[in-house]
PDB file of N, CA and C in Angstrom:
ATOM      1  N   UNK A   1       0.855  -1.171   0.000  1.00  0.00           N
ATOM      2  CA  UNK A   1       0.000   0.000   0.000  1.00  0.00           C
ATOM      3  C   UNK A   1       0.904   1.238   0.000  1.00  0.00           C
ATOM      4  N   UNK A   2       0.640   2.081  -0.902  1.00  0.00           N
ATOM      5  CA  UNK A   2       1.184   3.306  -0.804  1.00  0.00           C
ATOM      6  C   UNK A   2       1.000   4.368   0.386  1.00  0.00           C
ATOM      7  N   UNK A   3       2.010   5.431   0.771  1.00  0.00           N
ATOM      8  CA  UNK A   3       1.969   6.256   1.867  1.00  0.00           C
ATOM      9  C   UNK A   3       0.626   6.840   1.384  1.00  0.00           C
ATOM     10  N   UNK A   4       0.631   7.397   0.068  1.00  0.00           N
ATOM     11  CA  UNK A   4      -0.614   8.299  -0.134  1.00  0.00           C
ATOM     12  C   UNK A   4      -1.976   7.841   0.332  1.00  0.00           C
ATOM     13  N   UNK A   5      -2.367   6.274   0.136  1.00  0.00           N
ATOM     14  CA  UNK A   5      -3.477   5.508   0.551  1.00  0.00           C
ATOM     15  C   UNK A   5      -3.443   5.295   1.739  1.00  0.00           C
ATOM     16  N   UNK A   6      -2.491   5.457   2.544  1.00  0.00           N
ATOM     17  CA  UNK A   6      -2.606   4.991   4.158  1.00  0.00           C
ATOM     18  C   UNK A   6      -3.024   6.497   4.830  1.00  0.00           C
ATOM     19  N   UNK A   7      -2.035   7.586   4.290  1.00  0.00           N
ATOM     20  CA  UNK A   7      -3.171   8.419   4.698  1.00  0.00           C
ATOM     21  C   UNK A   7      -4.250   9.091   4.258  1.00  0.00           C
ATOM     22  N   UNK A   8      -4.431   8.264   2.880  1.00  0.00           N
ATOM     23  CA  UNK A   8      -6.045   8.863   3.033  1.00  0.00           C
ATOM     24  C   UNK A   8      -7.235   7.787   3.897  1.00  0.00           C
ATOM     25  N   UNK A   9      -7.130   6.423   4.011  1.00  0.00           N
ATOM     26  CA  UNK A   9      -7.564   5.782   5.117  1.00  0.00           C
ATOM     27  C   UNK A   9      -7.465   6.270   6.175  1.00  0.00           C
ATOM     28  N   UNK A  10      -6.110   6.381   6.938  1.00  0.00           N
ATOM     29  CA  UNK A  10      -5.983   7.370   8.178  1.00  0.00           C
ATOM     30  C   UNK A  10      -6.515   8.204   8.270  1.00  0.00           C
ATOM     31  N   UNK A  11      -6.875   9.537   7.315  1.00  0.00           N
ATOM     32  CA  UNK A  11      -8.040  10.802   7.818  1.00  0.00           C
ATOM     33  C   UNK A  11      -9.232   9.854   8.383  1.00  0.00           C
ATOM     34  N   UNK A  12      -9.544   9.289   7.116  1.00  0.00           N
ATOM     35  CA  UNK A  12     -10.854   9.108   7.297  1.00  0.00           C
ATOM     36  C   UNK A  12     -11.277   8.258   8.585  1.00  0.00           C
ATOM     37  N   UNK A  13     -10.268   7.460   8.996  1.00  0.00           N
ATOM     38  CA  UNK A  13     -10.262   6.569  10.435  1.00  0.00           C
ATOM     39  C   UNK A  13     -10.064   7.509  11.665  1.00  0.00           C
ATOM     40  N   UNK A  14      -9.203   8.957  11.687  1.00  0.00           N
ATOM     41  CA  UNK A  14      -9.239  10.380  12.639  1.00  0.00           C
ATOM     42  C   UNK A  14     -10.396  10.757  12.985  1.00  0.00           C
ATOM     43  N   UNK A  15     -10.694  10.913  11.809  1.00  0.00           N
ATOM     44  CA  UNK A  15     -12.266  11.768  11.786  1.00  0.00           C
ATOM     45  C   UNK A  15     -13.230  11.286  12.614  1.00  0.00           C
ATOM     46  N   UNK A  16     -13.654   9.987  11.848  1.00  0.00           N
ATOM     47  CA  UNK A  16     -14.722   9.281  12.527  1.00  0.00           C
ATOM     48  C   UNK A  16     -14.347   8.722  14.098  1.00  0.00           C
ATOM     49  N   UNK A  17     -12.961   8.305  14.472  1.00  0.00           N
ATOM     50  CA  UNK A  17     -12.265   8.403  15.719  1.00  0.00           C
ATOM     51  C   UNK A  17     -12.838   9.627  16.713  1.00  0.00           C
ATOM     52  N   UNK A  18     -12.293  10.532  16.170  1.00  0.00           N
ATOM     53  CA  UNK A  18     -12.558  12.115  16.702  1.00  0.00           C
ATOM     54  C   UNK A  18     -13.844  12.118  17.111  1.00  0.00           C
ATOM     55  N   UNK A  19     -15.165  11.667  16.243  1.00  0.00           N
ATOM     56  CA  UNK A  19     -16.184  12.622  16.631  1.00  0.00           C
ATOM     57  C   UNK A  19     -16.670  11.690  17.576  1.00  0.00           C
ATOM     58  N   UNK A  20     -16.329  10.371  17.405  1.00  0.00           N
ATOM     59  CA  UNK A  20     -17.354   9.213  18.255  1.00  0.00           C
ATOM     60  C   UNK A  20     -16.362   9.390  19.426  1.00  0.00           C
ATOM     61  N   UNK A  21     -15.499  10.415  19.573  1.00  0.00           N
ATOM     62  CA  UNK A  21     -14.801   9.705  20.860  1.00  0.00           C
ATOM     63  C   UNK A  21     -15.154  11.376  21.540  1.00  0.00           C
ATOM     64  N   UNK A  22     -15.460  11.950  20.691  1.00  0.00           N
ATOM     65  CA  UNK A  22     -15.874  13.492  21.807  1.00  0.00           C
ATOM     66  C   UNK A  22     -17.204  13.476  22.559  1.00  0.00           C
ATOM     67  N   UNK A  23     -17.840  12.255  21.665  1.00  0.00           N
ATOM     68  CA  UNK A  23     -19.445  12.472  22.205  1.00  0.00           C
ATOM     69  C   UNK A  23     -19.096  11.652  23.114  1.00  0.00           C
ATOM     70  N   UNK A  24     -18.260  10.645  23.056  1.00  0.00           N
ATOM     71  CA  UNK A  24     -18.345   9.547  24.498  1.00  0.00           C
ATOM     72  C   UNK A  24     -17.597  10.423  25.713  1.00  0.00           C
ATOM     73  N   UNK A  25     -17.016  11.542  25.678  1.00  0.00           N
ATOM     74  CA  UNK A  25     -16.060  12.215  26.252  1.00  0.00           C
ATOM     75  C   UNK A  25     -17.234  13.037  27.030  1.00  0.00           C
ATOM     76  N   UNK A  26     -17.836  14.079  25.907  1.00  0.00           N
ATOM     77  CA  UNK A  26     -18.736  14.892  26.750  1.00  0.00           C
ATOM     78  C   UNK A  26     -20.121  14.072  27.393  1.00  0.00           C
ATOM     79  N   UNK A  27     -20.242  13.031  27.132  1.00  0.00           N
ATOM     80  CA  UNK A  27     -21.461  12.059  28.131  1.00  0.00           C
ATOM     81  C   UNK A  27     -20.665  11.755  29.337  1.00  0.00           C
ATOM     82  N   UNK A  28     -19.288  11.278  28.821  1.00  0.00           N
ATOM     83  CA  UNK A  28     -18.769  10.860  29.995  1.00  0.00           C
ATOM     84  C   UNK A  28     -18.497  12.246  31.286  1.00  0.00           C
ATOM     85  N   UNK A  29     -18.377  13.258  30.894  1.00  0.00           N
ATOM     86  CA  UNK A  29     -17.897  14.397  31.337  1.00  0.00           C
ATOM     87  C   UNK A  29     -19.160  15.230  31.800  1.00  0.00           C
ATOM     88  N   UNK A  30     -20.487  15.079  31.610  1.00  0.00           N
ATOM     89  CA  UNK A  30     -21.358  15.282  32.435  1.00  0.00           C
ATOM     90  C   UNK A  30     -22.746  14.241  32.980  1.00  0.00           C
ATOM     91  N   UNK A  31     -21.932  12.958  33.247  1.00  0.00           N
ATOM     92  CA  UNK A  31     -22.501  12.289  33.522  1.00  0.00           C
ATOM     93  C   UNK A  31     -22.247  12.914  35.412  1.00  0.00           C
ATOM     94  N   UNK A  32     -23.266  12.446  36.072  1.00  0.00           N
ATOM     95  CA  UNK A  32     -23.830  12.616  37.492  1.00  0.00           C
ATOM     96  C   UNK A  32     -22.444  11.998  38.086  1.00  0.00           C
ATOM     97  N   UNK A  33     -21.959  11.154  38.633  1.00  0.00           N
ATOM     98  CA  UNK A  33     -20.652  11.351  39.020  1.00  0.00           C
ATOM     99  C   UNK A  33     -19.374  12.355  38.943  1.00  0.00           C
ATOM    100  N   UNK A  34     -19.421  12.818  38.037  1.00  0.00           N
ATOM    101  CA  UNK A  34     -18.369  13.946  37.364  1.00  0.00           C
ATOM    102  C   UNK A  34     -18.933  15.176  38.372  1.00  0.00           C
ATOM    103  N   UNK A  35     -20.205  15.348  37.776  1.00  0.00           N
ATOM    104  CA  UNK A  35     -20.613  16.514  38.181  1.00  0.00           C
ATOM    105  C   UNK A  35     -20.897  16.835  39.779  1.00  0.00           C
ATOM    106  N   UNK A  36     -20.774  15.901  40.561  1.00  0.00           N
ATOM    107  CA  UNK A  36     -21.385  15.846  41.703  1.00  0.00           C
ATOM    108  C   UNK A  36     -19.600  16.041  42.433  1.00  0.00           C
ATOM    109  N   UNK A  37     -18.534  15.744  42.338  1.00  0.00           N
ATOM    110  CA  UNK A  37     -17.507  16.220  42.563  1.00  0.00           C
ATOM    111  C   UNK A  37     -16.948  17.852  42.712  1.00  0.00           C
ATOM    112  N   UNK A  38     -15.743  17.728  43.066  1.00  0.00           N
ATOM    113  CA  UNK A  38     -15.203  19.067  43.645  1.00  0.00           C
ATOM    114  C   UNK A  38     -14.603  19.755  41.900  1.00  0.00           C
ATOM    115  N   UNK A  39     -14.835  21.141  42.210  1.00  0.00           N
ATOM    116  CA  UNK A  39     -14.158  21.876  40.945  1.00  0.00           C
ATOM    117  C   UNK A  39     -13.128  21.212  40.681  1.00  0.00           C
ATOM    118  N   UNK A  40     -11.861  21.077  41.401  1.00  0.00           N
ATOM    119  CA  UNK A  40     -10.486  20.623  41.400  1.00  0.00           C
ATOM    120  C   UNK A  40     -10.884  18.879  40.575  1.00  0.00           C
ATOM    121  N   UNK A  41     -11.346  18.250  40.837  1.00  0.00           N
ATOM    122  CA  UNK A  41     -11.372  16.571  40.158  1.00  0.00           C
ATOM    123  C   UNK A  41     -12.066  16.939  38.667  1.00  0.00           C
ATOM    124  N   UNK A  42     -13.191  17.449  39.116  1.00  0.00           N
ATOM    125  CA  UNK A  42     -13.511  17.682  37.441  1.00  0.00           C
ATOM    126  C   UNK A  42     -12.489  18.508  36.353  1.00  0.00           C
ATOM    127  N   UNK A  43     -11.741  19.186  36.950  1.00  0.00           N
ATOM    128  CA  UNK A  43     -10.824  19.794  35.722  1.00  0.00           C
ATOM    129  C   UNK A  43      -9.596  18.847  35.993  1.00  0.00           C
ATOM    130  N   UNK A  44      -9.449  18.413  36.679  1.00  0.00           N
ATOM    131  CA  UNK A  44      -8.369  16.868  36.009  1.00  0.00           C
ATOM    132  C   UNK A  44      -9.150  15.792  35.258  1.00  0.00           C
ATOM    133  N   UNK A  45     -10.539  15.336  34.943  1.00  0.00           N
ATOM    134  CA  UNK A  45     -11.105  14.453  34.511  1.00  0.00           C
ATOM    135  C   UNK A  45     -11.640  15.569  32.866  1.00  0.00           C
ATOM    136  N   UNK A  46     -11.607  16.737  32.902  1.00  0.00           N
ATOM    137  CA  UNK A  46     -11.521  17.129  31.760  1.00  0.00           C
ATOM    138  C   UNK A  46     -10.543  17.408  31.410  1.00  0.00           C
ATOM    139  N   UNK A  47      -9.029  17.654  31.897  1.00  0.00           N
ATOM    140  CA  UNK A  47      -7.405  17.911  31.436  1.00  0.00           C
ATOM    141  C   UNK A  47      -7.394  15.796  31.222  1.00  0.00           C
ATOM    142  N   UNK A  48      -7.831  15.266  31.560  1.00  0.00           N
ATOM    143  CA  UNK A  48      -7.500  13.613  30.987  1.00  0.00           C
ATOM    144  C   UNK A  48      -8.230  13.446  29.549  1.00  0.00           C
ATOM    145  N   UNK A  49      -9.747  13.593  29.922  1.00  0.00           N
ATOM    146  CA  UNK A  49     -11.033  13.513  28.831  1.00  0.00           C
ATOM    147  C   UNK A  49      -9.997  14.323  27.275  1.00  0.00           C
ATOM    148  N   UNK A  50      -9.383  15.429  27.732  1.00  0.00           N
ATOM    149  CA  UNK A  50      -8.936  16.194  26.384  1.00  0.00           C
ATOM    150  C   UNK A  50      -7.367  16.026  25.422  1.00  0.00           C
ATOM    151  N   UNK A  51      -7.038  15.187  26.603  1.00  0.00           N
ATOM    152  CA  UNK A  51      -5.686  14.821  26.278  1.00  0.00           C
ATOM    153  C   UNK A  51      -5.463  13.111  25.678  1.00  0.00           C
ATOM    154  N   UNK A  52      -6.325  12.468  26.445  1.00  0.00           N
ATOM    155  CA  UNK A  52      -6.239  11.089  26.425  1.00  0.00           C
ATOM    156  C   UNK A  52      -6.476  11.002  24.538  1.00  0.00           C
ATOM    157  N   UNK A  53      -7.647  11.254  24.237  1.00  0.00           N
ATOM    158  CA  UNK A  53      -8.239  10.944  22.665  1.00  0.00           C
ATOM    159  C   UNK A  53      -6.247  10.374  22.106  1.00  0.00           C
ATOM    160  N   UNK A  54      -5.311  11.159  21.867  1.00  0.00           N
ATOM    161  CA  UNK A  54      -4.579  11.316  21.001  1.00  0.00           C
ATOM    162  C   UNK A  54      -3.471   9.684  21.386  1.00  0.00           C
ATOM    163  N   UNK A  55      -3.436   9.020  22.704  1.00  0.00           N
ATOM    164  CA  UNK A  55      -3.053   7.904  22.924  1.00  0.00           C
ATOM    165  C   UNK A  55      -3.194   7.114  22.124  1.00  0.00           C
ATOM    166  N   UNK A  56      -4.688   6.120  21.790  1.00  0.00           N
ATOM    167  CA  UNK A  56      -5.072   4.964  20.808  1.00  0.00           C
ATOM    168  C   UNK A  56      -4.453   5.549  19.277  1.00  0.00           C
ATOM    169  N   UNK A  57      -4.305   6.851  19.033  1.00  0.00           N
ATOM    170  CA  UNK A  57      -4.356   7.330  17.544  1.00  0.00           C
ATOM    171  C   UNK A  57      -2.421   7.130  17.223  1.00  0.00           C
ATOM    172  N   UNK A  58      -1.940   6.914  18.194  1.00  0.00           N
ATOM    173  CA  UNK A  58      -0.525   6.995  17.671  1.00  0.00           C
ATOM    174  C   UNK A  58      -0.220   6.018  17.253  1.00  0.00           C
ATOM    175  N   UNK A  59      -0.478   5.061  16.976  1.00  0.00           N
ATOM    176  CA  UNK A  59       0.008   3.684  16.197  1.00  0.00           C
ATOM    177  C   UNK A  59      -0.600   4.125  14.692  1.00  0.00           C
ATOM    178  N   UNK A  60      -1.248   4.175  14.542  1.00  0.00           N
ATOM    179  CA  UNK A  60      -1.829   4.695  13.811  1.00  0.00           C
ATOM    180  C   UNK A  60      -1.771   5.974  12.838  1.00  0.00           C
ATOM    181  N   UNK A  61      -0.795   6.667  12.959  1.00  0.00           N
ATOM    182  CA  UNK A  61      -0.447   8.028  12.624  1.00  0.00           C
ATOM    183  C   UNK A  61       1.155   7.539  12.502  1.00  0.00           C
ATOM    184  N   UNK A  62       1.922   6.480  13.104  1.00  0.00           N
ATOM    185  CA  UNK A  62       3.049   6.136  12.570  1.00  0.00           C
ATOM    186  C   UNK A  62       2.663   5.370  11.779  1.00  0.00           C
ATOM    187  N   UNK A  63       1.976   4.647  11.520  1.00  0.00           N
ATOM    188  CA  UNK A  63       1.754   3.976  10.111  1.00  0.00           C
ATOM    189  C   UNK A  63       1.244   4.230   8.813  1.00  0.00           C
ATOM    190  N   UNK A  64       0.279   5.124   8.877  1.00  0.00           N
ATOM    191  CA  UNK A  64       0.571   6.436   8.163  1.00  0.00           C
ATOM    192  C   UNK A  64       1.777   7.157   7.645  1.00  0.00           C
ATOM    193  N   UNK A  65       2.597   7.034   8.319  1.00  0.00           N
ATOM    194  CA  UNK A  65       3.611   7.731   8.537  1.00  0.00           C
ATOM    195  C   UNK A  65       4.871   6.820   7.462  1.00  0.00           C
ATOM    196  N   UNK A  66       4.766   5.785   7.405  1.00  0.00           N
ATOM    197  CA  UNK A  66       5.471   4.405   7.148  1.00  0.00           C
ATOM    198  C   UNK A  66       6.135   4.931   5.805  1.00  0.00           C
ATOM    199  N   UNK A  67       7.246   4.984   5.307  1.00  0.00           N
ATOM    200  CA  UNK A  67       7.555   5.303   4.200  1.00  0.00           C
ATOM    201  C   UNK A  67       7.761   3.939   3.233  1.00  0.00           C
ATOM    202  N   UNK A  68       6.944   4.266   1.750  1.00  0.00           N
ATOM    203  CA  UNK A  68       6.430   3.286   1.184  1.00  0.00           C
ATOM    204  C   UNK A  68       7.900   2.509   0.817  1.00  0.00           C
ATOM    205  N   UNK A  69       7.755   0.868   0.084  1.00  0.00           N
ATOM    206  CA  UNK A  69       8.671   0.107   0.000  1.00  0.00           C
ATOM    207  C   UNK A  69       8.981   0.283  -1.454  1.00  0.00           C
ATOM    208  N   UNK A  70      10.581   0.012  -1.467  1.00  0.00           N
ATOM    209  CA  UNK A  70      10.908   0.329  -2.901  1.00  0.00           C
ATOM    210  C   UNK A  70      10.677  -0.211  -3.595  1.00  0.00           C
TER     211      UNK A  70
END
């Protein structure tokens, strides 16, 4: 597979990554546990919620990344 085809698979695997993982983020982020906590826990559970997404995506973005075979 060519670099060019891996990342055009890769957007399209970001994208749809991205949006299904913000909606599980903001349910998760005002679900009744969250909210029922101290200011201080909820802005570490939203500094995690906003940072975490980009973890699962790095395998993924180096392979993308993969420079094609000669």
């Amino acid at each position: 597979m060519t670099r060019r085809n891996r990342k055009l698979i890769g957007a399209f695997t970001v994208i749809i990554y991205v949006v299904v993982y913000a909606l599980l983020a903001m349910a998760l982020a005002q679900s009744r546990p969250v909210q029922e906590t101290t200011g201080l826990l909820q802005g570490l559970v939203y500094a995690v919620l906003g940072l975490f997404w980009i973890v699962p995506l790095m395998p993924l973005i180096s392979w993308m990344e993969k420079p094609d075979k000669a």
